[in-house]
N, C-alpha and C. Protein backbone atom coordinates (compact mmCIF):
# COMPACT_ATOMS: atom_id res chain seq x y z
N UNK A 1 235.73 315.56 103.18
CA UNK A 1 235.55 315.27 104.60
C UNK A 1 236.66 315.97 105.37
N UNK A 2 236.14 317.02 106.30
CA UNK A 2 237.10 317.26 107.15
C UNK A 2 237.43 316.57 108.13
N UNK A 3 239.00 316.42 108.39
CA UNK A 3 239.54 315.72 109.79
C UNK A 3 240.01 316.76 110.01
N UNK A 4 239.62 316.39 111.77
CA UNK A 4 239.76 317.72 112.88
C UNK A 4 241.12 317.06 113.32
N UNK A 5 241.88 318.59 113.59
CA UNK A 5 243.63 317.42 114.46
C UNK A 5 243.30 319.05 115.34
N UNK A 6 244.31 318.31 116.14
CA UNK A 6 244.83 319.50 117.03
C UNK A 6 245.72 320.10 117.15
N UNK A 7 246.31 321.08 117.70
CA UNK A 7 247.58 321.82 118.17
C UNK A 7 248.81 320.20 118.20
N UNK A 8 247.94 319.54 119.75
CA UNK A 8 248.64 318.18 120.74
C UNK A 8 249.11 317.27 119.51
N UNK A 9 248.79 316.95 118.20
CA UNK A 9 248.93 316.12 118.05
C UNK A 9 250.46 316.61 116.47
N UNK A 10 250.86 317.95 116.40
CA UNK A 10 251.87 318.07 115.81
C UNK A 10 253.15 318.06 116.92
N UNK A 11 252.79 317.53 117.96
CA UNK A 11 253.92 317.68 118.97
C UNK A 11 253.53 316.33 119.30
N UNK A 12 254.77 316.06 120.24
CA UNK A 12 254.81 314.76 120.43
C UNK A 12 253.57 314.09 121.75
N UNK A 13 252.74 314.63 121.80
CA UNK A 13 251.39 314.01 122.82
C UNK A 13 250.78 312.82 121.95
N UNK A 14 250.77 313.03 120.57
CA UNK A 14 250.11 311.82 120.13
C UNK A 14 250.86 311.29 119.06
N UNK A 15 250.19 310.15 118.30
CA UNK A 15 251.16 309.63 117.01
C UNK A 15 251.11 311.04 116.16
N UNK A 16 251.85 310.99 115.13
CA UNK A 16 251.44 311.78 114.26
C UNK A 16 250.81 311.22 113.14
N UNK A 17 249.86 312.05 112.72
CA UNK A 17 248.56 311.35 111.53
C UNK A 17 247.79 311.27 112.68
N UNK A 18 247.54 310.86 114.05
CA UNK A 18 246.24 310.49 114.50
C UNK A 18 244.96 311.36 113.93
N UNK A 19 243.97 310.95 114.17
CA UNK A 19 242.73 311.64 114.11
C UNK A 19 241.73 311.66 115.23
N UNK A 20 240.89 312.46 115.49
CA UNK A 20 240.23 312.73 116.74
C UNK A 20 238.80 312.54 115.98
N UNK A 21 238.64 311.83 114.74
CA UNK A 21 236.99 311.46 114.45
C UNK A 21 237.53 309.61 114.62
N UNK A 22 236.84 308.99 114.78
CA UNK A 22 236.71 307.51 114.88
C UNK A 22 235.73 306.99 113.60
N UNK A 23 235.16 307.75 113.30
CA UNK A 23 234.38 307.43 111.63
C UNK A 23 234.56 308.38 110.18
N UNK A 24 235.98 308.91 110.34
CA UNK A 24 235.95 309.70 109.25
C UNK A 24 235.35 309.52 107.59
N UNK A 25 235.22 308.22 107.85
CA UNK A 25 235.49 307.28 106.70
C UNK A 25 233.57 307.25 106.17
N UNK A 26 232.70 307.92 107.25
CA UNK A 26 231.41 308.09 107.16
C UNK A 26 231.22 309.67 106.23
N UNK A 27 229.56 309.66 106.44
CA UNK A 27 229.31 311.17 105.95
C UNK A 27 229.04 311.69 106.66
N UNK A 28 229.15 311.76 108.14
CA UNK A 28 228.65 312.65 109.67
C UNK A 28 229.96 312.58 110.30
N UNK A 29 231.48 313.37 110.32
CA UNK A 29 232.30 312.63 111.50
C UNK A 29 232.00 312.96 112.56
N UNK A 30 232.33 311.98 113.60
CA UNK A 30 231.98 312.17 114.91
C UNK A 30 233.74 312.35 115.95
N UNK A 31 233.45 313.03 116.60
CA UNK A 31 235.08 312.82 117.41
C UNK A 31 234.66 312.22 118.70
N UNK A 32 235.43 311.69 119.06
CA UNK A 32 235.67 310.64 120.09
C UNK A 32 236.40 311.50 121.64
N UNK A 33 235.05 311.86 122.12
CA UNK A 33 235.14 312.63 123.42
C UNK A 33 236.63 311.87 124.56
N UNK A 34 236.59 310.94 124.53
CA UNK A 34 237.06 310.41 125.37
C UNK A 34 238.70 310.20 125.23
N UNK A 35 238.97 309.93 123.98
CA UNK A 35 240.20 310.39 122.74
C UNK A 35 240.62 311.92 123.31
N UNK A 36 239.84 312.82 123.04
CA UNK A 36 240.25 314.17 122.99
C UNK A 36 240.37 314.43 124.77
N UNK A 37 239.51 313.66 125.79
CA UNK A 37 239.78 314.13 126.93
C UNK A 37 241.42 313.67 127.52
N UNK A 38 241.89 312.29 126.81
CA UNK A 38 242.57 311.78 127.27
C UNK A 38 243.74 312.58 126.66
N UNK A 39 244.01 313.39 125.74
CA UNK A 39 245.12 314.20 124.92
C UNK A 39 245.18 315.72 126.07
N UNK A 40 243.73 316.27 126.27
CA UNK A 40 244.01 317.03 127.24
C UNK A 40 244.43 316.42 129.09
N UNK A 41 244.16 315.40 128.79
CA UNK A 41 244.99 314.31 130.06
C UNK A 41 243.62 314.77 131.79
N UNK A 42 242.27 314.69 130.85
CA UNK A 42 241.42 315.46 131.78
C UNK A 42 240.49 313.52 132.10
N UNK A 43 240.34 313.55 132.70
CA UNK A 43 239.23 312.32 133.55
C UNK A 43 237.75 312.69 133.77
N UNK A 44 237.08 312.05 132.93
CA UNK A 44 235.58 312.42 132.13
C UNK A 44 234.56 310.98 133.02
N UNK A 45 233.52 311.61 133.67
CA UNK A 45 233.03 310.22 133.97
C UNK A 45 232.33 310.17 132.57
N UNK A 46 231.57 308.97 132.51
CA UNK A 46 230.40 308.87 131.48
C UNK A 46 229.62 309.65 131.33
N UNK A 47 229.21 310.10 132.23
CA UNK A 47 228.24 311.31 132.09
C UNK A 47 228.61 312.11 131.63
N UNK A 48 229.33 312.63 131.76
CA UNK A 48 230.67 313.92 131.54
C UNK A 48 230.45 313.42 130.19
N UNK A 49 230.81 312.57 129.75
CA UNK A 49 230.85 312.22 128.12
C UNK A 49 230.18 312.03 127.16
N UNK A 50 228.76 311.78 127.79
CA UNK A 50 227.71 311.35 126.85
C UNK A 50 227.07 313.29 127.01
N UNK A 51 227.44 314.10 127.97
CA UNK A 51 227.02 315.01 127.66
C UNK A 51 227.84 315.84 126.99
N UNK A 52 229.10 315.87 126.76
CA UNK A 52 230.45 316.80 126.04
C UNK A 52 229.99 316.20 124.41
N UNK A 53 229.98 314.85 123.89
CA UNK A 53 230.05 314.31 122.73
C UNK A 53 229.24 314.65 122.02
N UNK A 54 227.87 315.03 122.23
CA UNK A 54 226.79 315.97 121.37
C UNK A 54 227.32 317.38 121.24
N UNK A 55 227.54 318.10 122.12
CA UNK A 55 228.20 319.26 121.94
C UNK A 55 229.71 319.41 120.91
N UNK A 56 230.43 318.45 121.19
CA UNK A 56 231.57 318.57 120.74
C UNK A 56 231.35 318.52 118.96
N UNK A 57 230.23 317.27 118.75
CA UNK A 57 229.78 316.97 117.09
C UNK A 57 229.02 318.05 116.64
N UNK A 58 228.58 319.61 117.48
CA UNK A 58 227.78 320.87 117.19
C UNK A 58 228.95 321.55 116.26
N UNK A 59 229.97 321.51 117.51
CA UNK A 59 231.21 322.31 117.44
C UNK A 59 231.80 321.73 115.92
N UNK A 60 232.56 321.02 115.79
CA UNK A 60 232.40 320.37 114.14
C UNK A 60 231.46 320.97 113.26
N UNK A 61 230.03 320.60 113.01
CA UNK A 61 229.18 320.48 112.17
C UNK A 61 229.51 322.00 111.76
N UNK A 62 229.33 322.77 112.72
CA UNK A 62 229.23 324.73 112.96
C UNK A 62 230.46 324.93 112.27
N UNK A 63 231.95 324.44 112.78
CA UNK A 63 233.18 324.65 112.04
C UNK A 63 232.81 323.96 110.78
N UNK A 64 232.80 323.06 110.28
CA UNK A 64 232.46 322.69 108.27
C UNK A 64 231.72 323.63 107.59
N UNK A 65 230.45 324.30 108.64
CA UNK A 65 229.83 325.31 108.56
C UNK A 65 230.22 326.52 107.33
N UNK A 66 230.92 326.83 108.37
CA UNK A 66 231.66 328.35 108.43
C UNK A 66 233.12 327.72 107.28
N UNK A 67 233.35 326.35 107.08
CA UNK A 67 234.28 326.44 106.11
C UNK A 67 233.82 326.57 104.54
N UNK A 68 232.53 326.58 104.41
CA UNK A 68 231.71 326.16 103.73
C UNK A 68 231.84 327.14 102.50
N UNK A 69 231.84 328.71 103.52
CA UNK A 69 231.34 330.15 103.15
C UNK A 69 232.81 330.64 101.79
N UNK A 70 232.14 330.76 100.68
CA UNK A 70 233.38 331.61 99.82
C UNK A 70 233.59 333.00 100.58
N UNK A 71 235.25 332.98 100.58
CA UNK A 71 235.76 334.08 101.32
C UNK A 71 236.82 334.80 99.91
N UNK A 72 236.58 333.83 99.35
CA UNK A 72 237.60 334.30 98.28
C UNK A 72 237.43 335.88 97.76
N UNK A 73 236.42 336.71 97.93
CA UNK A 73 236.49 338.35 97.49
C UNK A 73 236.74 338.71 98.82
N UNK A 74 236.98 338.36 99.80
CA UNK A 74 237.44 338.98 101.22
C UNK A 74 238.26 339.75 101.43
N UNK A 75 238.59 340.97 101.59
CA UNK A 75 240.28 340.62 101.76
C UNK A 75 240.63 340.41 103.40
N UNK A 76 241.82 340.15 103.89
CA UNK A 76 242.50 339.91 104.70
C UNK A 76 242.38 340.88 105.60
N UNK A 77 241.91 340.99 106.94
CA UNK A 77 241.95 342.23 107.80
C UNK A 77 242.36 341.53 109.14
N UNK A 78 243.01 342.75 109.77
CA UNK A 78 243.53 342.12 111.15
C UNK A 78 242.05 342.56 112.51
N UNK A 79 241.03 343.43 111.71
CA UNK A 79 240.16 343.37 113.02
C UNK A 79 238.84 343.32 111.85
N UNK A 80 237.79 343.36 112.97
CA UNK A 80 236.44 342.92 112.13
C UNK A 80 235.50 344.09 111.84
N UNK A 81 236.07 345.34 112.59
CA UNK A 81 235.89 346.50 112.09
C UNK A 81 236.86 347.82 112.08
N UNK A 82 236.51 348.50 110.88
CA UNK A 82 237.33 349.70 110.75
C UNK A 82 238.07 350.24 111.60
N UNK A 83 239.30 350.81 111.69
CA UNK A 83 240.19 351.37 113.13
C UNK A 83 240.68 352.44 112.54
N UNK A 84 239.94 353.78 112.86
CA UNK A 84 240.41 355.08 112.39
C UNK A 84 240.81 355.64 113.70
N UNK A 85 241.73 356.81 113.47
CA UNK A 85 242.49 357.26 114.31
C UNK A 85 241.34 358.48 115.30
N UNK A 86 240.98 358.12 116.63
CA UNK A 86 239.86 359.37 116.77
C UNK A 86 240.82 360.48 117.44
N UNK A 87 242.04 360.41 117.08
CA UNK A 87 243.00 361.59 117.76
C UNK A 87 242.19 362.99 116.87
N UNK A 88 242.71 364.10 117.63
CA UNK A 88 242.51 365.01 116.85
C UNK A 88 243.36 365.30 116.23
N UNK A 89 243.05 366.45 115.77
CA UNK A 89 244.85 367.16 114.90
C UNK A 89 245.71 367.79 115.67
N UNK A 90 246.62 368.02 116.19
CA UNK A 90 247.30 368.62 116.82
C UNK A 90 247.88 369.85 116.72
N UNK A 91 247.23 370.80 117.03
CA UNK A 91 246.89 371.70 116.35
C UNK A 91 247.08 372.87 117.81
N UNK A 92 247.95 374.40 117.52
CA UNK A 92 247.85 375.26 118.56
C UNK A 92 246.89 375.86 119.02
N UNK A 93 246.14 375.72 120.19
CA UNK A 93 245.01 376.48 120.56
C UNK A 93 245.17 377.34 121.83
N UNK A 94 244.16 378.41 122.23
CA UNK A 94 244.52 379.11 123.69
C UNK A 94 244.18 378.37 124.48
N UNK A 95 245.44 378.87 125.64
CA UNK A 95 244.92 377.61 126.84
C UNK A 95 245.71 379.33 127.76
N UNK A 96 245.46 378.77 128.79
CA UNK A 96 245.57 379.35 130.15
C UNK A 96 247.20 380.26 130.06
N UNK A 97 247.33 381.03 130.05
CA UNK A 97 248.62 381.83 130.14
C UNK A 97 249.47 381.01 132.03
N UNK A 98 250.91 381.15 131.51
CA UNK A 98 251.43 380.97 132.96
C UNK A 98 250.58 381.33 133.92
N UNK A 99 250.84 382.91 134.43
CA UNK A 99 250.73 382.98 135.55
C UNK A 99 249.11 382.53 136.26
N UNK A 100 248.12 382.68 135.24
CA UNK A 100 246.94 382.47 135.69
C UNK A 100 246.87 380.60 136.18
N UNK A 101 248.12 379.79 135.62
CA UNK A 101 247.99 378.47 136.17
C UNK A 101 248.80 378.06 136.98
N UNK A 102 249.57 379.01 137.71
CA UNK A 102 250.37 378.78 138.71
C UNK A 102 249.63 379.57 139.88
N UNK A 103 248.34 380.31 139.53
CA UNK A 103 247.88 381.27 140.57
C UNK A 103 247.46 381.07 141.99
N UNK A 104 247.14 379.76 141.69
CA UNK A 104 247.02 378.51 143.31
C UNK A 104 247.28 377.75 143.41
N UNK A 105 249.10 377.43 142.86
CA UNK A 105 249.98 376.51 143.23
C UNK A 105 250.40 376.78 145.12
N UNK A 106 250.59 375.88 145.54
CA UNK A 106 250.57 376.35 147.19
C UNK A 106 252.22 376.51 147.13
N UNK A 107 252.33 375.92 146.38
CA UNK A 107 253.94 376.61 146.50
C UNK A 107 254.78 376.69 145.36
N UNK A 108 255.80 378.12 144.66
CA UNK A 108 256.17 377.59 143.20
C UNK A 108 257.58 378.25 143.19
N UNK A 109 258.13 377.30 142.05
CA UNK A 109 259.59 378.30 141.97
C UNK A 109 259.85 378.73 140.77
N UNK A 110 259.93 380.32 140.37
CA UNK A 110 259.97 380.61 139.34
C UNK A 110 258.96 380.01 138.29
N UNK A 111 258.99 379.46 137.32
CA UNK A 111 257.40 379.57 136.17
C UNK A 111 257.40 377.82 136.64
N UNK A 112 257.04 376.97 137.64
CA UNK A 112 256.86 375.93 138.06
C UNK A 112 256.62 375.48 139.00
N UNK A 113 255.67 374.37 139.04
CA UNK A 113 254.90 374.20 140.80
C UNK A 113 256.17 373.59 141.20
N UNK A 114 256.03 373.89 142.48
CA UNK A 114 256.95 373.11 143.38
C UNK A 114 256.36 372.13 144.30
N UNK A 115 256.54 370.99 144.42
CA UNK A 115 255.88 369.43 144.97
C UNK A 115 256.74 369.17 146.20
N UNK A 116 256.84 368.74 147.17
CA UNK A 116 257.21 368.12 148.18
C UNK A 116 257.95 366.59 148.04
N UNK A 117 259.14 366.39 148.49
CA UNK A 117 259.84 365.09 147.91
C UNK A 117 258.71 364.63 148.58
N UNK A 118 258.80 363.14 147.68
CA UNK A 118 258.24 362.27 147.97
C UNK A 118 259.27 360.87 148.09
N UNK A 119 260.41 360.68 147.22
CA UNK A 119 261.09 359.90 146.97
C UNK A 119 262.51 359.90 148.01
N UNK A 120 263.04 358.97 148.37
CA UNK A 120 264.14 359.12 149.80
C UNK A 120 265.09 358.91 148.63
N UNK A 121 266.10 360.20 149.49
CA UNK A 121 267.55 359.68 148.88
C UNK A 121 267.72 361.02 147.34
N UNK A 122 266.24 361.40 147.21
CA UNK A 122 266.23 362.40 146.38
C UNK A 122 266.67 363.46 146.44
N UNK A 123 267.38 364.44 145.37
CA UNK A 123 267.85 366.02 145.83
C UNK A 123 266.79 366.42 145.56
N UNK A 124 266.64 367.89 146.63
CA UNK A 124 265.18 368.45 146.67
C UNK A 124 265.87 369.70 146.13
């Protein structure tokens, strides 16, 4: 039987040992909506609760679920798919000679555009 705890309850928000099922001790646990609203310190009308508490016992059933699954030939990965590098190689290729890329710089000094300060207080 799994018991569900939370983050809240290894810190001092609750006893420690509490549990957030109220029937662990069954073969269905159920958690106690109203328990868990009051740890997040949130104010649930009834409604609010009778509709969160079916959902919340999904959320469970789905997590035992998924604990269920042998992972044991798995191995350990930090993403859920492959991460190859799509850089290229870096590698020398022809590109544009100087002067043909300075040819309609509006203004240049020696083998470099020349820009207009933009910054105060700057040497130009």
């Amino acid at each position: 039987m799994t018991i569900i705890r939370t983050f809240f309850l290894s810190r001092s928000f609750a006893p420690r040992g509490a549990d957030l099922c109220y029937n662990c001790g069954m073969d269905k646990p159920a958690i106690d909506v109203a328990y868990v609203a009051e740890l997040a310190r949130l104010e649930l009308t009834d409604e609010e609760k009778a509709v969160f508490q079916p959902q919340l016992e999904n959320i469970v059933k789905y997590v035992e679920k998924i604990s269920s699954v042998d992972i044991s030939d798995v191995p350990p990965t930090m993403h859920g798919r492959a991460i190859v590098n799509a850089l290229r190689e870096d590698e020398v290729r022809p590109s544009l000679d100087r002067e043909t890329a300075l040819a309609n710089a509006p203004a240049r000094t020696g083998d470099e555009f020349m820009l207009p300060k933009i910054v105060e207080g700057a040497e130009s």
